[in-house]
Protein backbone atom coordinates (compact mmCIF):
# COMPACT_ATOMS: atom_id res chain seq x y z
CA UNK A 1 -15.58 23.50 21.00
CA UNK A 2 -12.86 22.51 23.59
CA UNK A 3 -15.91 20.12 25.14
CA UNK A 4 -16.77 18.28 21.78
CA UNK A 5 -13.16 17.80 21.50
CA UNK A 6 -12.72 16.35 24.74
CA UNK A 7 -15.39 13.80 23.83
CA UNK A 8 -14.58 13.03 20.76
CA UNK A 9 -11.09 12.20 21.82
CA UNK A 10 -12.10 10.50 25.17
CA UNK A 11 -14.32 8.08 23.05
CA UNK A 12 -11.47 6.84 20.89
CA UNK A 13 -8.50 6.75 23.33
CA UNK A 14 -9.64 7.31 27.34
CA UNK A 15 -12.95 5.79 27.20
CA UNK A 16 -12.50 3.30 24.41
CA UNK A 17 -15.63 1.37 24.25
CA UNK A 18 -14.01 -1.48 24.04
CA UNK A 19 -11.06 -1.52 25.74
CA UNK A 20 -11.66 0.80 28.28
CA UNK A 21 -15.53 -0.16 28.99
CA UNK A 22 -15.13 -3.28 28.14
CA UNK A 23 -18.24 -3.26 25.26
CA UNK A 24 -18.70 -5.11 22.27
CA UNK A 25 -15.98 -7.68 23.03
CA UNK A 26 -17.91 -10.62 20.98
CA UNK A 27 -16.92 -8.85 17.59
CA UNK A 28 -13.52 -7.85 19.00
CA UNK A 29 -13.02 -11.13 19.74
CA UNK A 30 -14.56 -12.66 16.72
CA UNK A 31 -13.81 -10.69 13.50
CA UNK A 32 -9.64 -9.62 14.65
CA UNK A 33 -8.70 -12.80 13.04
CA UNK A 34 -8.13 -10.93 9.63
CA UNK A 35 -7.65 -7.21 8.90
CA UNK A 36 -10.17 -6.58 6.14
CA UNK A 37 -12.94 -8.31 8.87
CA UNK A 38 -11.61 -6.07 11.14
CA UNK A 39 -11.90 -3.53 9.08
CA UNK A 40 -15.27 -3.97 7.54
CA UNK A 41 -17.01 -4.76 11.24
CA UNK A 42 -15.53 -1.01 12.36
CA UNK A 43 -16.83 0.80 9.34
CA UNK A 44 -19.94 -0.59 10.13
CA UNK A 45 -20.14 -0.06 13.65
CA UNK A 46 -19.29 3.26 13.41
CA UNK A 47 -21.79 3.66 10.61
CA UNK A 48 -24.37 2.47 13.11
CA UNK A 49 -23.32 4.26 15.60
CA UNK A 50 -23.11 7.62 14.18
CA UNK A 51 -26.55 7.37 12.45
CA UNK A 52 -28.38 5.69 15.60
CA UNK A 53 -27.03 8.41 17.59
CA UNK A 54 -28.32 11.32 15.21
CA UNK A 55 -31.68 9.30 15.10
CA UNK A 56 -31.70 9.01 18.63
CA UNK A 57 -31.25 12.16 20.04
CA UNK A 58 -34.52 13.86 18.49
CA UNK A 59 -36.15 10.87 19.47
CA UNK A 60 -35.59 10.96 22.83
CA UNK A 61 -35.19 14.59 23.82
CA UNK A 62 -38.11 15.96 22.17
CA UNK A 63 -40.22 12.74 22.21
CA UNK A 64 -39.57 10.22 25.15
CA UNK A 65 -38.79 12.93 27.89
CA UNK A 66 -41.28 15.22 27.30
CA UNK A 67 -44.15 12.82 27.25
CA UNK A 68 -42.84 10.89 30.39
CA UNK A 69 -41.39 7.40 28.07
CA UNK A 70 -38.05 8.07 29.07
CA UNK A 71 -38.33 4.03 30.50
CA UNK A 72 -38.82 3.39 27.14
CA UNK A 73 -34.97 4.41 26.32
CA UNK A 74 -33.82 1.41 25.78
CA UNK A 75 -36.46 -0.35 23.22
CA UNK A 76 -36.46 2.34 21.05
CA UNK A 77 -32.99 2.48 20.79
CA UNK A 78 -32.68 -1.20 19.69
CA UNK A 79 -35.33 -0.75 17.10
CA UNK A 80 -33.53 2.50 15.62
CA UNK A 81 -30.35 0.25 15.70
CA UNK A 82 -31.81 -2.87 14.27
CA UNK A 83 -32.74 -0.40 10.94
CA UNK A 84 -30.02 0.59 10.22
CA UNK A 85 -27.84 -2.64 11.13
CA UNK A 86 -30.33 -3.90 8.56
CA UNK A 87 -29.18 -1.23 6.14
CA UNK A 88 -25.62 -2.04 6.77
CA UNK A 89 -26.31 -5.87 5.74
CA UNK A 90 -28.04 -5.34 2.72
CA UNK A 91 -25.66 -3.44 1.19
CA UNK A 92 -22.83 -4.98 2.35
CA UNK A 93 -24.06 -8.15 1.32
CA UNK A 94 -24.82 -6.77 -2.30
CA UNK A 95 -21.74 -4.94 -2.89
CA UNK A 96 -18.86 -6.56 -1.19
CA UNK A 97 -20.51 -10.00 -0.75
CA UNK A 98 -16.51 -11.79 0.40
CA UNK A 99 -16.69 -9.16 3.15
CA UNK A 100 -20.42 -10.22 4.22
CA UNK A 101 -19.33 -13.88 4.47
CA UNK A 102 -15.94 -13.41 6.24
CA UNK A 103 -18.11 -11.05 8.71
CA UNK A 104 -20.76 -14.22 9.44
CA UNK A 105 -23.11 -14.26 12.20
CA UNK A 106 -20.97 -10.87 13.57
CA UNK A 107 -23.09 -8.34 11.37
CA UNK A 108 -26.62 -9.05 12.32
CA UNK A 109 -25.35 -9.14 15.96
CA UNK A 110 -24.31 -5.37 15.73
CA UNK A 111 -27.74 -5.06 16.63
CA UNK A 112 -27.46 -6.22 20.29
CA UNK A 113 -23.74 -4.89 20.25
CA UNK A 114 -23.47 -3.10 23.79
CA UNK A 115 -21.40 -0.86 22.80
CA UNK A 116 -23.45 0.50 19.82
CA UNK A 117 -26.54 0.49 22.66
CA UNK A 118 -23.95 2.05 24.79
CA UNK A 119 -23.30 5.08 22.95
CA UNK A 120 -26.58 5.60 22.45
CA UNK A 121 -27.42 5.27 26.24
CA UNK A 122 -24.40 7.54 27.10
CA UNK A 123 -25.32 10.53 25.13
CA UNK A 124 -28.90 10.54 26.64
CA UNK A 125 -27.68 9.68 29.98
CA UNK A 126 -24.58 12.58 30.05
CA UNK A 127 -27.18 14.86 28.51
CA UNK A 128 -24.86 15.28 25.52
CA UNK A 129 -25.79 18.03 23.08
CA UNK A 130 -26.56 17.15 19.74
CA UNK A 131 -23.25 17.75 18.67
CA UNK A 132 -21.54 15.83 20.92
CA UNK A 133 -23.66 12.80 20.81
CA UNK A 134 -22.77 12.61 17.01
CA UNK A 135 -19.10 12.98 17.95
CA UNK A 136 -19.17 10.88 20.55
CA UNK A 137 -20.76 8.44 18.56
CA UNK A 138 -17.78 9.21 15.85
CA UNK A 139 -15.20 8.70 17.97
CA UNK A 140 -16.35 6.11 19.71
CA UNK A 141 -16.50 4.47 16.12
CA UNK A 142 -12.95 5.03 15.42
CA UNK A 143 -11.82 3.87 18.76
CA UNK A 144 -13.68 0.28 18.10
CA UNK A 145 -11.72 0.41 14.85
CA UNK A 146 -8.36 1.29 16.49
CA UNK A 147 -9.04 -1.29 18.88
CA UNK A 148 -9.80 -4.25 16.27
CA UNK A 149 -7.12 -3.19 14.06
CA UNK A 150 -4.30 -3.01 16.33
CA UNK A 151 -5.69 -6.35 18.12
CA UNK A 152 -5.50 -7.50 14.29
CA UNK A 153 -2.23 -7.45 14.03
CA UNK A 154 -1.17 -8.91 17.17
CA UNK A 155 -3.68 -11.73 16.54
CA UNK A 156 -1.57 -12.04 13.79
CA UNK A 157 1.64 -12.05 15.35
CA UNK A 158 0.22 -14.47 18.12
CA UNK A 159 -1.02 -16.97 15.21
CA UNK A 160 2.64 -17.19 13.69
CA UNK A 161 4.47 -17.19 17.13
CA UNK A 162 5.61 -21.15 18.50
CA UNK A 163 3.76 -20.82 21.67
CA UNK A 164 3.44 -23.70 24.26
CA UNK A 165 0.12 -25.79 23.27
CA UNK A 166 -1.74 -24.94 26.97
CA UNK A 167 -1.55 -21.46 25.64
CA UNK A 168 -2.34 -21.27 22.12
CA UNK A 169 -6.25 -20.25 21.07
CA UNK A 170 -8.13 -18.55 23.57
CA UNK A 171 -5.50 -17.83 26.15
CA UNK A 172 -3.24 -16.75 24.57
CA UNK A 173 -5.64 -14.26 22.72
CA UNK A 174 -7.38 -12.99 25.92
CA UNK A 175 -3.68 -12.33 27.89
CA UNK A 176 -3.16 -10.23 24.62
CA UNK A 177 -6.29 -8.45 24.93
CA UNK A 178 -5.42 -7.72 28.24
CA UNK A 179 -2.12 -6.15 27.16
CA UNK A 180 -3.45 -4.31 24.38
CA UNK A 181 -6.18 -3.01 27.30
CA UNK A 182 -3.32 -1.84 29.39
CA UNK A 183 -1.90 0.34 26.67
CA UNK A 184 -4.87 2.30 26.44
CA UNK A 185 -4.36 3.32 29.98
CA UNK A 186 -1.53 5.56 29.59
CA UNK A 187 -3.99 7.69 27.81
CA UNK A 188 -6.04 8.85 30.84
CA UNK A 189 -5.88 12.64 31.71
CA UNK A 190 -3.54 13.24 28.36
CA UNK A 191 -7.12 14.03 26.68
CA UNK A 192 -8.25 16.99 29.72
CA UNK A 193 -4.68 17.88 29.77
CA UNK A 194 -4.32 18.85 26.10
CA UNK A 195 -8.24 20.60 25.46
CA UNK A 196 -8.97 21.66 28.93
């Protein structure tokens, strides 16, 4: 139990996908503008993530590596991805149709999000039990929400600070990424420390 912890914990706060790994930066970039964006993109993505893991891992354990496909890793993960980021869109867009079209061109492209590939790669890769691929897929959900909320609101503190004009927009946004990256790095060994 002390290993799925470990994982779980890891994904969200030591090995944030984003932050630490530096994966799916296009929607952390593109949907922090607003919270409810923010929001909306990470309950997807961890949706996605969770369920393409799950898919995944019969998938590949006891149908890729046994018949000798294990090159074919990365195709079939897309596809399984693509399904259910198609899911994701069609209800979305039927039930909460202001969140589809503040989300834009950012919810189809959870399909090709590395970091939802990423996971899925990991756990196959790190030879994750079933188990922990689903939790690692869970927390590294709630780590890309952390990281989009909490970016969020210092977008929106950096959008109603007087900054110089050279460094409004993108710079200033990136150097604040950066910081927000930083944080996350006072979290290394706490995770081992606390469940090893």
């Amino acid at each position: 139990m002390s290993a799925i912890a470990v994982i779980f914990f890891g994904a969200i706060l030591t090995d944030n996908f984003v932050l630490s790994k530096f994966m799916g930066i296009c929607p952390f970039l593109g949907v922090s503008k607003k919270m409810n964006s923010a929001l909306g993109m990470s309950a997807a993505v961890t949706f996605v993530m969770v369920m393409a893991s799950m898919i995944t891992y019969p998938i590949y354990t006891f149908l890729l590596v046994p018949n000798e496909l294990g090159y074919l890793q990365t195709v079939v993960f897309i596809l399984i991805i693509a399904l259910f980021v198609q899911l994701v869109e069609i209800i979305i867009k039927r039930y909460a149709k202001p969140l589809y079209n503040s989300l834009g061109v950012y919810l189809p492209l959870i399909t090709t999000n590395c970091a939802v590939l990423g996971v899925t790669i990991l756990n196959a890769d790190n030879a994750y039990t079933f188990a922990e691929s689903v939790f690692n897929a869970l927390g590294g959900g709630i780590g890309f929400a952390l990281a989009l909320v909490i970016f969020a609101g210092v977008r929106g503190r950096i959008d109603a600070s007087d900054l110089p004009k050279a460094f409004k927009g993108i710079p200033a946004t990136l150097v604040a990424a950066s910081i927000v990256s930083i944080s996350f790095l006072g979290f290394g060994g706490i995770v081992e420390k606390i469940f090893v």
